[in-house]
N, C-alpha and C. Protein backbone atom coordinates (compact mmCIF):
# COMPACT_ATOMS: atom_id res chain seq x y z
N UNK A 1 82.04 129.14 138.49
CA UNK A 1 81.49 129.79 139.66
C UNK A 1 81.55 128.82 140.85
N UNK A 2 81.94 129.11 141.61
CA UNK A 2 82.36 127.96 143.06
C UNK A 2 80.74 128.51 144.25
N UNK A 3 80.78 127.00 144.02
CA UNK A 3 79.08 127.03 144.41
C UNK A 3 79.21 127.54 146.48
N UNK A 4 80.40 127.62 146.75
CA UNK A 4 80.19 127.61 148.62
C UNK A 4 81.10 128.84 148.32
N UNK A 5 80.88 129.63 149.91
CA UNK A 5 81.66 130.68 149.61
C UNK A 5 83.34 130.67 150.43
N UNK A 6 83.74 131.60 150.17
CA UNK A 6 85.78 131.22 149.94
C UNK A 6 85.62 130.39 151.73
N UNK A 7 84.72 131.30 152.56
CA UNK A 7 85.35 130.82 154.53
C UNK A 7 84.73 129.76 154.06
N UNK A 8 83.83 129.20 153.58
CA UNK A 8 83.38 128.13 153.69
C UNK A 8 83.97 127.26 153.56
N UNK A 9 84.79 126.93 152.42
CA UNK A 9 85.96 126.26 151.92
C UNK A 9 87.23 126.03 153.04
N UNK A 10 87.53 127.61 153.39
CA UNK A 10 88.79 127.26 154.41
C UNK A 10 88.45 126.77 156.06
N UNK A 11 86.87 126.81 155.98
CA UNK A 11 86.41 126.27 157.24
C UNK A 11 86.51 124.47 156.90
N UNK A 12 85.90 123.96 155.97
CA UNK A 12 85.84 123.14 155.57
C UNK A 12 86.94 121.96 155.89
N UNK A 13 87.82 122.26 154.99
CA UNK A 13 89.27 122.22 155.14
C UNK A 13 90.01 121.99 156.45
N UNK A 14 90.02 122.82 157.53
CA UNK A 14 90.35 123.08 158.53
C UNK A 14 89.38 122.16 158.96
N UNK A 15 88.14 121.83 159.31
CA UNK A 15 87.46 120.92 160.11
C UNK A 15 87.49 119.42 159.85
N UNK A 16 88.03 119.51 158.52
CA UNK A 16 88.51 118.37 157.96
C UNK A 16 89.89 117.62 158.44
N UNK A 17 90.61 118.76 159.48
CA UNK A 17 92.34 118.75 159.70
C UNK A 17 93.37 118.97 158.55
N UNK A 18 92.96 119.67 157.32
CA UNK A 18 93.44 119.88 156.05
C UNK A 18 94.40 121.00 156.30
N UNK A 19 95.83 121.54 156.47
CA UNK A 19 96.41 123.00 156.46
C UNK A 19 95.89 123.28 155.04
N UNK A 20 95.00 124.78 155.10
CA UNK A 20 94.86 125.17 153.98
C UNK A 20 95.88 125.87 153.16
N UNK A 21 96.26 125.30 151.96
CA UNK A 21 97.29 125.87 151.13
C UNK A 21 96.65 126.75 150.03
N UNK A 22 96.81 127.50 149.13
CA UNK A 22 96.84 128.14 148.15
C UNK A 22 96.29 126.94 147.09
N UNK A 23 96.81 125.91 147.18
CA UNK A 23 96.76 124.62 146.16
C UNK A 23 95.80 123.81 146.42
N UNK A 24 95.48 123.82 147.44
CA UNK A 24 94.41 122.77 147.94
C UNK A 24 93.00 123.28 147.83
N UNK A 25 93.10 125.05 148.40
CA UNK A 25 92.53 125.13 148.05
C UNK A 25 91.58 125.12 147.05
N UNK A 26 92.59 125.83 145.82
CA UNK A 26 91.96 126.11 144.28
C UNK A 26 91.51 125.06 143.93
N UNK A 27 92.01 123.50 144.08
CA UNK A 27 91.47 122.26 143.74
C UNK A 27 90.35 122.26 143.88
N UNK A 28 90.04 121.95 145.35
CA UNK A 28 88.94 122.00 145.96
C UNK A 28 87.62 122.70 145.76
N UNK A 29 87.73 123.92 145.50
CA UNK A 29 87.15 124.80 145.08
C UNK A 29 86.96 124.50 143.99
N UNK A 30 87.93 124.22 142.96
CA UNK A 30 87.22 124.24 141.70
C UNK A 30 86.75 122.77 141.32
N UNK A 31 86.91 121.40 141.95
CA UNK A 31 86.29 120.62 142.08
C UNK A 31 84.49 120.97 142.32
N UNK A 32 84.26 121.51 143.24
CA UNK A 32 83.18 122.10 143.89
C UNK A 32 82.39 122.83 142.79
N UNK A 33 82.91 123.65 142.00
CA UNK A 33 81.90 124.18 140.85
C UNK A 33 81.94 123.78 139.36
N UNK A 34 82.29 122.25 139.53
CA UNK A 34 81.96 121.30 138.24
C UNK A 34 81.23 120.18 138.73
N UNK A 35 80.83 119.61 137.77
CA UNK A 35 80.36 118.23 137.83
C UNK A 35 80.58 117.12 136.74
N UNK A 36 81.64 117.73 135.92
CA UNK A 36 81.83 116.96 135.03
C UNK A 36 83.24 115.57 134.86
N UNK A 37 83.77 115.57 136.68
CA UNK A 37 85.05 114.52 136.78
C UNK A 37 86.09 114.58 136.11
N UNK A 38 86.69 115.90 136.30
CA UNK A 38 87.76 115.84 135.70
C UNK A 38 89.06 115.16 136.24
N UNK A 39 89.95 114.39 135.34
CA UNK A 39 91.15 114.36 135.26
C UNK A 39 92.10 114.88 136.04
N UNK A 40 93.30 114.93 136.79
CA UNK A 40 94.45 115.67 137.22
C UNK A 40 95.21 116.35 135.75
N UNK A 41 94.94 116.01 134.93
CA UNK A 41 95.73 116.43 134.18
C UNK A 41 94.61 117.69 133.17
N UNK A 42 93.05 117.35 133.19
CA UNK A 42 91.87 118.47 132.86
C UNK A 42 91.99 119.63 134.54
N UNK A 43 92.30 118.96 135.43
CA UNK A 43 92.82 120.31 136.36
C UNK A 43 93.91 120.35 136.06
N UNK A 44 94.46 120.10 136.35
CA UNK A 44 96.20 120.56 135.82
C UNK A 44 95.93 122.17 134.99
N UNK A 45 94.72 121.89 133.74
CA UNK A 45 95.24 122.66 132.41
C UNK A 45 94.22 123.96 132.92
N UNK A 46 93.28 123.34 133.62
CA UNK A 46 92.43 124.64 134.22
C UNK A 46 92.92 125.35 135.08
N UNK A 47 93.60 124.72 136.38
CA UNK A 47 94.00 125.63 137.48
C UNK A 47 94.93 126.60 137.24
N UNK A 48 96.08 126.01 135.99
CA UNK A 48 96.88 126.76 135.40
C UNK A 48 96.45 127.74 134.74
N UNK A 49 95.42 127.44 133.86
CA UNK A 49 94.90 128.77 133.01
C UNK A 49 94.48 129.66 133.99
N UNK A 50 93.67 130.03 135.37
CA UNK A 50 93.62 131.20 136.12
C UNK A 50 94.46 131.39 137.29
N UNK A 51 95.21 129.99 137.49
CA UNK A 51 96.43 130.16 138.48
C UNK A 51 97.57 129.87 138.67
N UNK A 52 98.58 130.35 137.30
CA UNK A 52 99.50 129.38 137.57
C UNK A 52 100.56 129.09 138.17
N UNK A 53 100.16 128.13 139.22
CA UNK A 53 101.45 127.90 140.36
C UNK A 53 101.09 126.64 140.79
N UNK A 54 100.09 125.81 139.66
CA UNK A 54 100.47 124.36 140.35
C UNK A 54 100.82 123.42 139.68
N UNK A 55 101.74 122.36 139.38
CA UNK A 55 102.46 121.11 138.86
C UNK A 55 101.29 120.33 139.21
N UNK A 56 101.53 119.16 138.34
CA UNK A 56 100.94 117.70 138.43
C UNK A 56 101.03 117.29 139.78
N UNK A 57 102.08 116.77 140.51
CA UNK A 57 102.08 116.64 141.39
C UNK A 57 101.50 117.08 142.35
N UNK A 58 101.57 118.33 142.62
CA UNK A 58 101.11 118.88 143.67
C UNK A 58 99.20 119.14 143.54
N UNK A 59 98.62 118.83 142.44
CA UNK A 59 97.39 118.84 142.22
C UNK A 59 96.80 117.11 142.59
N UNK A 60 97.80 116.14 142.05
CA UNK A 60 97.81 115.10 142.92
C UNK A 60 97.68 114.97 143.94
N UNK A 61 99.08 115.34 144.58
CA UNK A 61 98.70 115.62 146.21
C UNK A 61 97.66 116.11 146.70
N UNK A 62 97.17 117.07 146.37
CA UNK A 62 95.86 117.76 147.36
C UNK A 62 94.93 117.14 146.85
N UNK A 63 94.98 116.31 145.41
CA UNK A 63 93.63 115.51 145.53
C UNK A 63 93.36 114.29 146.30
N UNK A 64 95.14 113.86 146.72
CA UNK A 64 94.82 112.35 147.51
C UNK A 64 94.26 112.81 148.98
N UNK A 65 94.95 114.39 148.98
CA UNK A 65 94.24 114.90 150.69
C UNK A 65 93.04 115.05 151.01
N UNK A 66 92.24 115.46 150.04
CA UNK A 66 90.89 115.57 150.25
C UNK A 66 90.11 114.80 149.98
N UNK A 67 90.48 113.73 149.64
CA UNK A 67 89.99 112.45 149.03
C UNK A 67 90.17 111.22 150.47
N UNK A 68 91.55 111.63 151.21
CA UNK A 68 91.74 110.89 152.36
C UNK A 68 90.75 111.42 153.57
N UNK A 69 90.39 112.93 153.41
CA UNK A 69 89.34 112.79 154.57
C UNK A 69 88.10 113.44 154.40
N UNK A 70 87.75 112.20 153.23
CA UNK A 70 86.39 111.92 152.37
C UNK A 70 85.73 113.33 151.68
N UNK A 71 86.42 114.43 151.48
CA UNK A 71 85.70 115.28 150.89
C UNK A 71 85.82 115.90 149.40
N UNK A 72 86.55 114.65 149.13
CA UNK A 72 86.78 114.47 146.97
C UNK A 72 86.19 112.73 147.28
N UNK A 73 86.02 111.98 146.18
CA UNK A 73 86.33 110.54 145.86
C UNK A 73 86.97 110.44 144.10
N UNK A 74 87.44 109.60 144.02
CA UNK A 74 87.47 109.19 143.04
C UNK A 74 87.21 108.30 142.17
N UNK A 75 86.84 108.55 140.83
CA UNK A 75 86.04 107.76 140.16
C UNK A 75 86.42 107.10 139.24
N UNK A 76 86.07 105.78 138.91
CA UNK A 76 87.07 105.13 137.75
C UNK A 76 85.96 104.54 137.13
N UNK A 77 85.61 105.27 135.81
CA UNK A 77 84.64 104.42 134.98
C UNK A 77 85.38 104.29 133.73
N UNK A 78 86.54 104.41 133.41
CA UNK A 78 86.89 103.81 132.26
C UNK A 78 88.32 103.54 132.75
N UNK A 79 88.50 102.36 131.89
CA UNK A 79 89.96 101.41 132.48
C UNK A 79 91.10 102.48 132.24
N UNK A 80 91.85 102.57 133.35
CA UNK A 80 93.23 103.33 133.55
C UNK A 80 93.16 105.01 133.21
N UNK A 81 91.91 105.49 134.13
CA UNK A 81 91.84 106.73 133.93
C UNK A 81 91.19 106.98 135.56
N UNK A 82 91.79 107.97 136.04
CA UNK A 82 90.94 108.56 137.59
C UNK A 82 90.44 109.81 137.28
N UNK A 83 89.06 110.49 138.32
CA UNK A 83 88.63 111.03 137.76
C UNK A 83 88.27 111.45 139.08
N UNK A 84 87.69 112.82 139.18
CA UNK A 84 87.55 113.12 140.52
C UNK A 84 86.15 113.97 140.81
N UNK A 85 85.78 113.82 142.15
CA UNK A 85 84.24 114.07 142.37
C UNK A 85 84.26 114.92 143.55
N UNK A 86 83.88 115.96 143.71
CA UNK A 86 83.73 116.69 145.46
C UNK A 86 82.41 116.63 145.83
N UNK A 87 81.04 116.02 144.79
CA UNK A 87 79.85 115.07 145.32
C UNK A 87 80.38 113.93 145.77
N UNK A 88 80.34 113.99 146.62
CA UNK A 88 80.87 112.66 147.72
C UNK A 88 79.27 111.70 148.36
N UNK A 89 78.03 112.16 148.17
CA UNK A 89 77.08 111.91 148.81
C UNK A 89 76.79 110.52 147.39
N UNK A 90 76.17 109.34 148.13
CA UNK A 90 76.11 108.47 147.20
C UNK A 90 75.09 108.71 146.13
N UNK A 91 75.59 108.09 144.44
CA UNK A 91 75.12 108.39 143.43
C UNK A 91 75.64 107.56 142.20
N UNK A 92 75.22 107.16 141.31
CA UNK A 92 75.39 106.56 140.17
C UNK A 92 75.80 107.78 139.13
N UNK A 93 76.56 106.68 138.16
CA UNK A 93 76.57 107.48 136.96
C UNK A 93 76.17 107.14 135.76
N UNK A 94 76.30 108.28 134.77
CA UNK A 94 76.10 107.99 133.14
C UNK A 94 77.57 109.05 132.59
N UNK A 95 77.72 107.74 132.11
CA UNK A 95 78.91 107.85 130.94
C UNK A 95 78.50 107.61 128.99
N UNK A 96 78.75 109.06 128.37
CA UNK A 96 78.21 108.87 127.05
C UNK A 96 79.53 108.95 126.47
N UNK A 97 78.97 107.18 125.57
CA UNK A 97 79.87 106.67 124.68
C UNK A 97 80.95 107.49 123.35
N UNK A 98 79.93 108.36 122.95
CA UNK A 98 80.45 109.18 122.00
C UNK A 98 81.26 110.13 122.39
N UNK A 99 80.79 111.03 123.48
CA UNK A 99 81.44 112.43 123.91
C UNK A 99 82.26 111.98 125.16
N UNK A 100 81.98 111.03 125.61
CA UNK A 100 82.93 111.16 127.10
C UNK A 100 82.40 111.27 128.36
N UNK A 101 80.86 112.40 128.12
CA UNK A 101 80.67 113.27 129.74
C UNK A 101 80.04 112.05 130.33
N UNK A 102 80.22 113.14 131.11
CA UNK A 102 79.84 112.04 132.37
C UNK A 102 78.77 112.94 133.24
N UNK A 103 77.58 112.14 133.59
CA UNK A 103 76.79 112.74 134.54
C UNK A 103 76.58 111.82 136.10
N UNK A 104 76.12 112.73 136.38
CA UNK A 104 75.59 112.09 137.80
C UNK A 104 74.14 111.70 137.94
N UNK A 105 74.23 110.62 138.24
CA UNK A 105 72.52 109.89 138.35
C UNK A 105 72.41 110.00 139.92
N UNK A 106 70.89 110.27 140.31
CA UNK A 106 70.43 110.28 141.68
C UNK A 106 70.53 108.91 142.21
N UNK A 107 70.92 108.73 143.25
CA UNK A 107 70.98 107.07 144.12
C UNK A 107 69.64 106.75 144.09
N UNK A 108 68.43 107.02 143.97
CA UNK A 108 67.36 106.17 144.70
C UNK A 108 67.06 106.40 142.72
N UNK A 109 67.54 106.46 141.66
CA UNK A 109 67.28 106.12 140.44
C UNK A 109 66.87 104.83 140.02
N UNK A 110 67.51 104.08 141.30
CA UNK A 110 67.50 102.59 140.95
C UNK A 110 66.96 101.93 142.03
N UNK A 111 66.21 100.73 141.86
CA UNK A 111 66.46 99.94 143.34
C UNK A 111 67.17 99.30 144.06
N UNK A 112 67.25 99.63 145.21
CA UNK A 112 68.38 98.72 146.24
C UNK A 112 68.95 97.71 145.99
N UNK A 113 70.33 96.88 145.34
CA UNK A 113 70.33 95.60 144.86
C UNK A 113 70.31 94.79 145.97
N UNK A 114 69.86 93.69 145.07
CA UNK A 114 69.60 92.27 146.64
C UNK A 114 70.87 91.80 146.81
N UNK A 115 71.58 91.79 147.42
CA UNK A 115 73.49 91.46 147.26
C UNK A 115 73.03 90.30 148.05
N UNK A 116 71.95 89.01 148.61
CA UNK A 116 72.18 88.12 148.99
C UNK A 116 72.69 87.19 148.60
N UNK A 117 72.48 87.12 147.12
CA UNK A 117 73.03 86.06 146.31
C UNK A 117 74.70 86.09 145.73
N UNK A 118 75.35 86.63 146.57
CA UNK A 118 76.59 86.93 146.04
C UNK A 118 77.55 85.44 147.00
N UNK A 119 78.73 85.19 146.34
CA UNK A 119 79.47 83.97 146.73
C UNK A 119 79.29 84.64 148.50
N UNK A 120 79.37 83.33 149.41
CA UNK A 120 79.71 83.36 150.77
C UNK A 120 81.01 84.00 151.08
N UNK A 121 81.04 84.88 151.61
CA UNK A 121 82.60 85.45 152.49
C UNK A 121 82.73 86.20 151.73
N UNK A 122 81.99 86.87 150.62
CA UNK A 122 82.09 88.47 149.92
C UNK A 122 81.44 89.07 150.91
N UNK A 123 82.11 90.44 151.25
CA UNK A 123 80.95 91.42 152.39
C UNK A 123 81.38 92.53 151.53
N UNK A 124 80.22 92.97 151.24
CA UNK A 124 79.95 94.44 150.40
C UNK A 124 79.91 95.65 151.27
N UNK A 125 80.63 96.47 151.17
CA UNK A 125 80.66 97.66 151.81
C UNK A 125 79.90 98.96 151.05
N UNK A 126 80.13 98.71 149.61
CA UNK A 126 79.73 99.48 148.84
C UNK A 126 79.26 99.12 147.52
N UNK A 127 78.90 100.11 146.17
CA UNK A 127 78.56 100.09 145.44
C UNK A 127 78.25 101.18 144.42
N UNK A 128 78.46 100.80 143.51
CA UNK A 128 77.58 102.34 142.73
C UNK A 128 77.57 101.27 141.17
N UNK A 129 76.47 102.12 140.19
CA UNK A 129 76.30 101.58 139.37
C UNK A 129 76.44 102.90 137.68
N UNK A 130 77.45 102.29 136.94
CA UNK A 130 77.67 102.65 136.05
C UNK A 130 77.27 102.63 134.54
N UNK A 131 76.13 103.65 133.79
CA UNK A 131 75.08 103.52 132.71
C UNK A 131 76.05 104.36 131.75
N UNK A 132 76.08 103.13 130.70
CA UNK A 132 77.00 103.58 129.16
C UNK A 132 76.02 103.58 128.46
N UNK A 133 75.79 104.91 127.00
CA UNK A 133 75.21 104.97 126.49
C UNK A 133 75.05 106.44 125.49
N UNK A 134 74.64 107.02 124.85
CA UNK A 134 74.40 108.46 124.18
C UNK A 134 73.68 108.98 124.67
N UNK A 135 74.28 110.27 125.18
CA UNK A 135 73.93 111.37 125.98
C UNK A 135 72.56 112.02 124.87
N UNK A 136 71.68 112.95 125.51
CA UNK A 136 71.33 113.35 124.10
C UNK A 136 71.54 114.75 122.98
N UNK A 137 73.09 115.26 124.06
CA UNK A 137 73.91 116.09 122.77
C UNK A 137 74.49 115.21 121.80
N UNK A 138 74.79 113.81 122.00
CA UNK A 138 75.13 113.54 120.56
C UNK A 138 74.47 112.48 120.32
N UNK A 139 72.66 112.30 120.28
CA UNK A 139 71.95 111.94 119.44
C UNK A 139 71.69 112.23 117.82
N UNK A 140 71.26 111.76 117.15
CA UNK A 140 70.94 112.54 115.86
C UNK A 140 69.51 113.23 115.74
């Protein structure tokens, strides 16, 4: 279920300087009514199952587009895998060891880190903080 409605999206888009395509859209959109970071290649297999007219590539592409004017990011919590987010507003995560998912933790979950103590001539722009552990669907 796509949580904004369709003008919303192609307003979006457009205010963003995005030409809305057929492809960008559906991304987008269906970015928008998950939260679980999927893959190009977990969209790939979805967009195809209710639309199929988009390649790897071109699901690439519209993710680097909306990602270039900040309204995807992408997420890398496990080595050599991207993963993609259309919560763009800052937030932590949880990643469970057993199953994979991935949730979203609220930003003020944690406290502010003190980044004073970091080597001289590091300047931090950003941050987020990443919690590994068992979800509790696969507790015992």
């Amino acid at each position: 279920m796509i949580k904004q409605l369709p003008n919303v999206i192609v307003q979006t888009l457009k205010e963003k300087g995005l030409r809305v395509t057929p492809q960008r859209y559906a991304v987008y959109a269906h970015l928008l009514a998950r939260t679980d970071h999927p893959t190009v290649d977990h969209l790939l297999q979805d967009l195809n199952h209710d639309f199929p007219i988009s390649s790897q590539a071109t699901v690439y592409s519209s993710l680097q587009a909306l990602r270039q004017v900040g309204l995807v990011r992408e997420v890398l919590l496990e080595e050599g895998v991207s993963r993609y987010d259309a919560n763009v507003e800052p937030h932590h995560h949880f990643r469970c060891l057993h199953c994979g998912e991935i949730e979203d933790i609220p930003w003020n979950c944690f406290p502010e880190l003190n980044l004073n103590n970091l080597r001289s001539g590091l300047q931090v722009q950003t941050y987020e903080i990443t919690v590994k552990g068992i979800c509790d669907r696969c507790q015992p």
